[in-house]
Protein backbone atom coordinates (compact mmCIF):
# COMPACT_ATOMS: atom_id res chain seq x y z
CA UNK A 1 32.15 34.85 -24.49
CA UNK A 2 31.37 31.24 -25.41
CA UNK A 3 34.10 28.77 -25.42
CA UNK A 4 33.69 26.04 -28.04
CA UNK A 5 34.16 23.55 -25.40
CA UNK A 6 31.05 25.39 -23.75
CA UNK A 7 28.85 25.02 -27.32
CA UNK A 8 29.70 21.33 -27.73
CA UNK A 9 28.19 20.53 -24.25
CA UNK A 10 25.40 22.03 -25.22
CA UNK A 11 24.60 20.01 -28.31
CA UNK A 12 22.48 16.71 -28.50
CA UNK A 13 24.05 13.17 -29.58
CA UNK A 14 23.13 14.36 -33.13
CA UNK A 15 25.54 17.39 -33.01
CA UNK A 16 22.96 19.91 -32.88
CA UNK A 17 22.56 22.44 -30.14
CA UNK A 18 18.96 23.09 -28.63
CA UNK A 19 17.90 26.50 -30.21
CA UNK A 20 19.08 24.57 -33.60
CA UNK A 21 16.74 21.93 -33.07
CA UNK A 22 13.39 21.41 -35.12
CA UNK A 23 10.45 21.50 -33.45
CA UNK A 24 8.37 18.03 -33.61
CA UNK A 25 4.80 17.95 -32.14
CA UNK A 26 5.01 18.38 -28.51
CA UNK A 27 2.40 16.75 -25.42
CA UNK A 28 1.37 19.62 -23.64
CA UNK A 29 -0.57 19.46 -19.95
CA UNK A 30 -2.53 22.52 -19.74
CA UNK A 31 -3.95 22.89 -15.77
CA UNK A 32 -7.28 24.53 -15.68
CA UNK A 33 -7.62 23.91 -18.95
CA UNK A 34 -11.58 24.45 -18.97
CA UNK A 35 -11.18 27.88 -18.07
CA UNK A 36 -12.10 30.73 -20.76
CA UNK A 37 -8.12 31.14 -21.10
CA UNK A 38 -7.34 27.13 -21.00
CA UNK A 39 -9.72 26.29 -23.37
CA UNK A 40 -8.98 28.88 -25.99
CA UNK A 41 -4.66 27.44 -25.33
CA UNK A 42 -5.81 24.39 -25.70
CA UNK A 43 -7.23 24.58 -29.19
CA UNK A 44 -4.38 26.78 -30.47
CA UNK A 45 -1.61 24.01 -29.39
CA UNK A 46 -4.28 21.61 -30.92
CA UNK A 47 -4.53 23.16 -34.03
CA UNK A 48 -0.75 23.31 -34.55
CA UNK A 49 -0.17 19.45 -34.24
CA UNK A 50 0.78 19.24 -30.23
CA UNK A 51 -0.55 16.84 -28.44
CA UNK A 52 -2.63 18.13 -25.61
CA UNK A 53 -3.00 16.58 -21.94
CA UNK A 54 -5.91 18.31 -19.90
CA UNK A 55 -6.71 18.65 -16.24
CA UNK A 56 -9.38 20.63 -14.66
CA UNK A 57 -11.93 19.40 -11.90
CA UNK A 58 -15.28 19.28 -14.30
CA UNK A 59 -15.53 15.90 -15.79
CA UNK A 60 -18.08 16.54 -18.38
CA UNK A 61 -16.78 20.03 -18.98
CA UNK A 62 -13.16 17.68 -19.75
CA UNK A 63 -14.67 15.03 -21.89
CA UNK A 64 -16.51 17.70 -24.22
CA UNK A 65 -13.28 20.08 -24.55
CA UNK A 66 -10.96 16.51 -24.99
CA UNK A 67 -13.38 15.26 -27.80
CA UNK A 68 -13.58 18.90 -29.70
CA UNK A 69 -9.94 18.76 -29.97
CA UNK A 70 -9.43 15.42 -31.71
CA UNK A 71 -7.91 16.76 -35.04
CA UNK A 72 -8.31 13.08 -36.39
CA UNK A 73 -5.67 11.46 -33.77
CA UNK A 74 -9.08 10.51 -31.59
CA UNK A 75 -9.55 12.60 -28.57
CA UNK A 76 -7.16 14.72 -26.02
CA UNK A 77 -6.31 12.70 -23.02
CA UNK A 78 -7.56 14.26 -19.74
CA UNK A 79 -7.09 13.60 -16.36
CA UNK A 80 -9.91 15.06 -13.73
CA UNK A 81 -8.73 16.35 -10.80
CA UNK A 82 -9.66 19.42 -8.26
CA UNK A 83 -6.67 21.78 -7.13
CA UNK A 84 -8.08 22.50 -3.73
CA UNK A 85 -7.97 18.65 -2.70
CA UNK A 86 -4.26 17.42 -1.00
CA UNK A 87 -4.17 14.73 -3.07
CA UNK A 88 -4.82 16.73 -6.69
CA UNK A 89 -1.35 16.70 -7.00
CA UNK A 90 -0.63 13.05 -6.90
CA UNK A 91 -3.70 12.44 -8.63
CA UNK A 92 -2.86 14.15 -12.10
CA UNK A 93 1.01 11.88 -11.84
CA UNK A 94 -0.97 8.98 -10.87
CA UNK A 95 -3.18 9.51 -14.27
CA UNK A 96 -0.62 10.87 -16.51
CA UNK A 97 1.88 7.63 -15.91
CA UNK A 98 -0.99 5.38 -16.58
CA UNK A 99 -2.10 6.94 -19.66
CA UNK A 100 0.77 8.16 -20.87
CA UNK A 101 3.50 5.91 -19.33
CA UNK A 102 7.16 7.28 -19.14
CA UNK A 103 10.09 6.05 -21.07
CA UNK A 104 13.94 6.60 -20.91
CA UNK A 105 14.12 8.94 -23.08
CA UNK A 106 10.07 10.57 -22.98
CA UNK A 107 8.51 11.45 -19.93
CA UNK A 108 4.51 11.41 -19.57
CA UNK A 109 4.70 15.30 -20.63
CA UNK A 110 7.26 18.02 -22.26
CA UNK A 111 5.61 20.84 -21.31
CA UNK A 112 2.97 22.48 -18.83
CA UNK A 113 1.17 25.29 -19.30
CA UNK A 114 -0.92 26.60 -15.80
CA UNK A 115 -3.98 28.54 -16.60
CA UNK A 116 -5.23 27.69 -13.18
CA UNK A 117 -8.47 29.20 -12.10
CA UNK A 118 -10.62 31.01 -10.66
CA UNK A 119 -10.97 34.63 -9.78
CA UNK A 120 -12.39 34.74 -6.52
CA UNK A 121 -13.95 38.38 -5.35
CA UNK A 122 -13.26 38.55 -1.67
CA UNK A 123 -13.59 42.09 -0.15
CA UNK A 124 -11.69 43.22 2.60
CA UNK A 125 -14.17 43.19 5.03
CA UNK A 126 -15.15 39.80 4.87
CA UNK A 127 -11.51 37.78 4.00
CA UNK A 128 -11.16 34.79 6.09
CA UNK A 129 -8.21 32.49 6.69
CA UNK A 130 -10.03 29.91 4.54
CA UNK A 131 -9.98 32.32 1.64
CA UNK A 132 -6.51 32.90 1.73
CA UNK A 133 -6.00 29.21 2.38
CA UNK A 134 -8.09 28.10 -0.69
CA UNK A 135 -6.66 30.43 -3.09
CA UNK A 136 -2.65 29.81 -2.29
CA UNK A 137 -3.41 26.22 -2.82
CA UNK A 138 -5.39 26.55 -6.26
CA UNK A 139 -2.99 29.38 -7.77
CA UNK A 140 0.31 28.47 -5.70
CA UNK A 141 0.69 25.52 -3.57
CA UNK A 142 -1.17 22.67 -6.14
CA UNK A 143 0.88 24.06 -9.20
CA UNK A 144 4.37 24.50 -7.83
CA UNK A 145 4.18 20.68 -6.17
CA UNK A 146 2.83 19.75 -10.05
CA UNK A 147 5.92 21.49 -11.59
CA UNK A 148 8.54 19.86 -9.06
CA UNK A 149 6.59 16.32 -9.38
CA UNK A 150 7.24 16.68 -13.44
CA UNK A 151 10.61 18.35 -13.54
CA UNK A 152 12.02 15.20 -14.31
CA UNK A 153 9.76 14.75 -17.78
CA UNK A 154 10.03 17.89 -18.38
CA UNK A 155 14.14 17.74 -18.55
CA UNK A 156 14.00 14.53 -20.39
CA UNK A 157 12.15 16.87 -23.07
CA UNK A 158 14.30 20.20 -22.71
CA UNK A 159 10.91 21.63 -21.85
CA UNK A 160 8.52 24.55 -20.40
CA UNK A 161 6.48 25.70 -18.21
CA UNK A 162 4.41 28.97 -18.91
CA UNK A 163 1.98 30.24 -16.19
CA UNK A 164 -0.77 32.39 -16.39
CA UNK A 165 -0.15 35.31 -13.52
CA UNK A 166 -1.82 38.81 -13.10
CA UNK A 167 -0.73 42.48 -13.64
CA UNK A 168 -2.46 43.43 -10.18
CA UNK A 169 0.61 42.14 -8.16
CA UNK A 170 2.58 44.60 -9.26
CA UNK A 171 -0.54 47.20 -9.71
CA UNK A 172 -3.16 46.12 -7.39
CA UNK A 173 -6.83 46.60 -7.56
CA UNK A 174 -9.66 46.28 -4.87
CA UNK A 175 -11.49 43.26 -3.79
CA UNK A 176 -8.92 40.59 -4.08
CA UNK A 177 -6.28 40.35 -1.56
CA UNK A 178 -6.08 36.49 -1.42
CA UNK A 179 -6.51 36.11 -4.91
CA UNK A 180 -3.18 38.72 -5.59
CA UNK A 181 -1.84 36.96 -2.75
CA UNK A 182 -1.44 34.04 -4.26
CA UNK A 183 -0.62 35.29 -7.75
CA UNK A 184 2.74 37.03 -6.82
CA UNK A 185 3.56 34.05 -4.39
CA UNK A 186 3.59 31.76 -7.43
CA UNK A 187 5.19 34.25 -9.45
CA UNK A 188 7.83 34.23 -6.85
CA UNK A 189 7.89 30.48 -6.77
CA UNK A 190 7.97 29.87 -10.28
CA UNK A 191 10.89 32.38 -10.70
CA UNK A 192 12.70 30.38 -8.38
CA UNK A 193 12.12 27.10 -9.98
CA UNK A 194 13.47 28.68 -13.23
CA UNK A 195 17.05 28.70 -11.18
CA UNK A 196 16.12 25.47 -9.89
CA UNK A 197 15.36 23.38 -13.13
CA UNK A 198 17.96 25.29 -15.19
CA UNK A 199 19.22 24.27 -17.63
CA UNK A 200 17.14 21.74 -18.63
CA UNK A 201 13.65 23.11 -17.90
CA UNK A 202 12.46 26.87 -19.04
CA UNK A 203 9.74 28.50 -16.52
CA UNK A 204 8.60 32.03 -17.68
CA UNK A 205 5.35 33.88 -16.74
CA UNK A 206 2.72 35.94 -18.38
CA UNK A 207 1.40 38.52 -16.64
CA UNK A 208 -2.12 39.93 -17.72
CA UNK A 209 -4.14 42.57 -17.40
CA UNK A 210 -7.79 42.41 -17.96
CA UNK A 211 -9.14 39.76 -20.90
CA UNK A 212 -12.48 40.54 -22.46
CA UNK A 213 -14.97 38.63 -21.38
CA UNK A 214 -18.00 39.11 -22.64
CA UNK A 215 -20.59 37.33 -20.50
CA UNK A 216 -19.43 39.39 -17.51
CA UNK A 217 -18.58 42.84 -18.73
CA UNK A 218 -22.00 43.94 -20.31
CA UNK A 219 -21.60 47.14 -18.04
CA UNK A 220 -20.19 49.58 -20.78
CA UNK A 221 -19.46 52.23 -17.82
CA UNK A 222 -17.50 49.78 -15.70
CA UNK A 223 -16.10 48.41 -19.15
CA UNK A 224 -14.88 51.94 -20.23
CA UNK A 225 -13.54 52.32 -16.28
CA UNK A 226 -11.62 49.11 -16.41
CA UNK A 227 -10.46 49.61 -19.91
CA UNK A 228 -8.79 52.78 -19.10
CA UNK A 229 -6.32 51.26 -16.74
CA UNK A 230 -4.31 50.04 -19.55
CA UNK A 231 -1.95 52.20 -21.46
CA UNK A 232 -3.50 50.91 -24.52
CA UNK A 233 -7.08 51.72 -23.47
CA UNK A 234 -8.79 48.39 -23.82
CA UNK A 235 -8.87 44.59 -22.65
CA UNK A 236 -7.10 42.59 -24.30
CA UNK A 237 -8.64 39.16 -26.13
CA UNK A 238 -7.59 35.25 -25.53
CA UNK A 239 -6.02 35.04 -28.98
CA UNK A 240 -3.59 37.90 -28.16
CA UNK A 241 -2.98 35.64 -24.55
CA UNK A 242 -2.26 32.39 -26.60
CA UNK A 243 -0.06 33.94 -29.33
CA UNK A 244 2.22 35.12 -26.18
CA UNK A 245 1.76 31.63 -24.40
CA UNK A 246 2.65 29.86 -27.77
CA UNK A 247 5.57 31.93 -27.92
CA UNK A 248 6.94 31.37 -24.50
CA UNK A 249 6.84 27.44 -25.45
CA UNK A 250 8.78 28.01 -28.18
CA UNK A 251 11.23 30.60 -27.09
CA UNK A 252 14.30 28.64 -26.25
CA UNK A 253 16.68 31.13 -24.70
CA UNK A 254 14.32 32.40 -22.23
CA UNK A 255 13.28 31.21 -18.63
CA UNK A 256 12.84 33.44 -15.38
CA UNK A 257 10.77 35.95 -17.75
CA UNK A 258 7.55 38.18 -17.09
CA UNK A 259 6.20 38.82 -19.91
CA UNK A 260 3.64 41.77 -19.00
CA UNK A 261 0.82 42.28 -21.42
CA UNK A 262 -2.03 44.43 -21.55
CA UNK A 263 -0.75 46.92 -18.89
């Protein structure tokens, strides 16, 4: 039951509460953002009037993706940094306040979306520490320090966070125990935050199975094998990824969430 005393604390100065609200462009950091996945969220936000912020660790790969999206406001602003370094972290604050400096009432972002990369193929036989080292840092360590380090923009905007996470940590396949690894520690980490940065901050995951890619599944046998692990018998595509990222963004009475697709 909601008390009305309960609803009026949960309004804004203007009297409206936040599901009510309407949405006004919004400045989106998307990590990894030169990835297949990244790129392909970064043109949908992009194309609906967000401003995007990018970070990967390829500068020219960054400067062509930050130019394509200028939709006549001049370029998206980017910040270069690798994940695997101890100071990434501190690096991508360090450039977002000095591009986009804070204000009392905006931080430097409203929302993050984590489409961190890559998809490292280590078989059993040969995992070494440093795998498993290298991996929780790119996909676990480096994104949950990112998240705390914003919280404090992102509750100034009433914003989210929406990570990319993988269907094999709850249905495992061969030849990637750090990468899994480190997928269902963030998920576990990011689910935690959500309690954490309540109210004021949503976190929710998206848990994939396998996206087409066409450069490296030319093998119609293993494609057919790989395809028939999902219920629905085939991969899934980036647009049907960003329509579900998109709609975590928006979907203001969620947080803590796993939304599975493609299982």
């Amino acid at each position: 039951m909601i008390r009305d005393g309960q609803l009026a604390s949960e309004k804004n100065s203007s009297g409206e509460s936040p599901s009510r609200r309407p949405r006004g462009p919004r400045r989106v950091l998307v990590v990894g953002a030169t990835g297949r996945l990244g790129v392909a969220i970064a043109e949908a936000l992009a194309d609906r009037g967000d401003e995007v912020v990018l970070t990967a660790r390829d500068p020219n790969k960054l400067e062509q993706l930050a130019a394509s999206l200028d939709r006549g406001r001049g370029p998206a602003h980017l910040v270069c940094a690798d994940l695997t370094h101890r100071d990434a972290v501190a690096q991508i604050v360090e450039g977002l306040r000095a591009t986009l400096p804070p204000t009392e009432t905006r931080g430097s972002v409203d929302d993050i979306v984590l489409a961190c990369g890559p998809f490292p193929r280590t078989p059993f036989d040969e995992l070494r520490r440093e795998d498993l080292e290298r991996t929780m840092t790119v996909h676990c360590i480096a994104p949950l320090l990112l998240v705390h380090a914003l919280s404090g923009d992102l509750a100034k905007a009433r914003g989210a966070v929406v990570a990319l996470g993988d269907a094999g940590t709850t249905r495992p396949y061969e030849h990637h125990v750090a990468y899994l690894t480190a997928k269902g520690a963030v998920k576990t980490g990011l689910r935690a935050l959500a309690v954490e940065l309540a109210p004021d901050v949503r976190v929710n995951i998206v848990e994939l199975g396998i996206v087409a890619d066409p450069e490296a599944d030319a093998d119609p046998l293993r494609q057919h094998r790989l395809a028939t692990r999902s219920q629905l018998g085939r991969f899934g595509t980036p647009e049907e990824v960003v329509h579900v990222v998109v709609s975590l963004l928006d979907a203001t009475w969620a947080t803590g969430e796993i939304w599975g697709i493609g299982r």
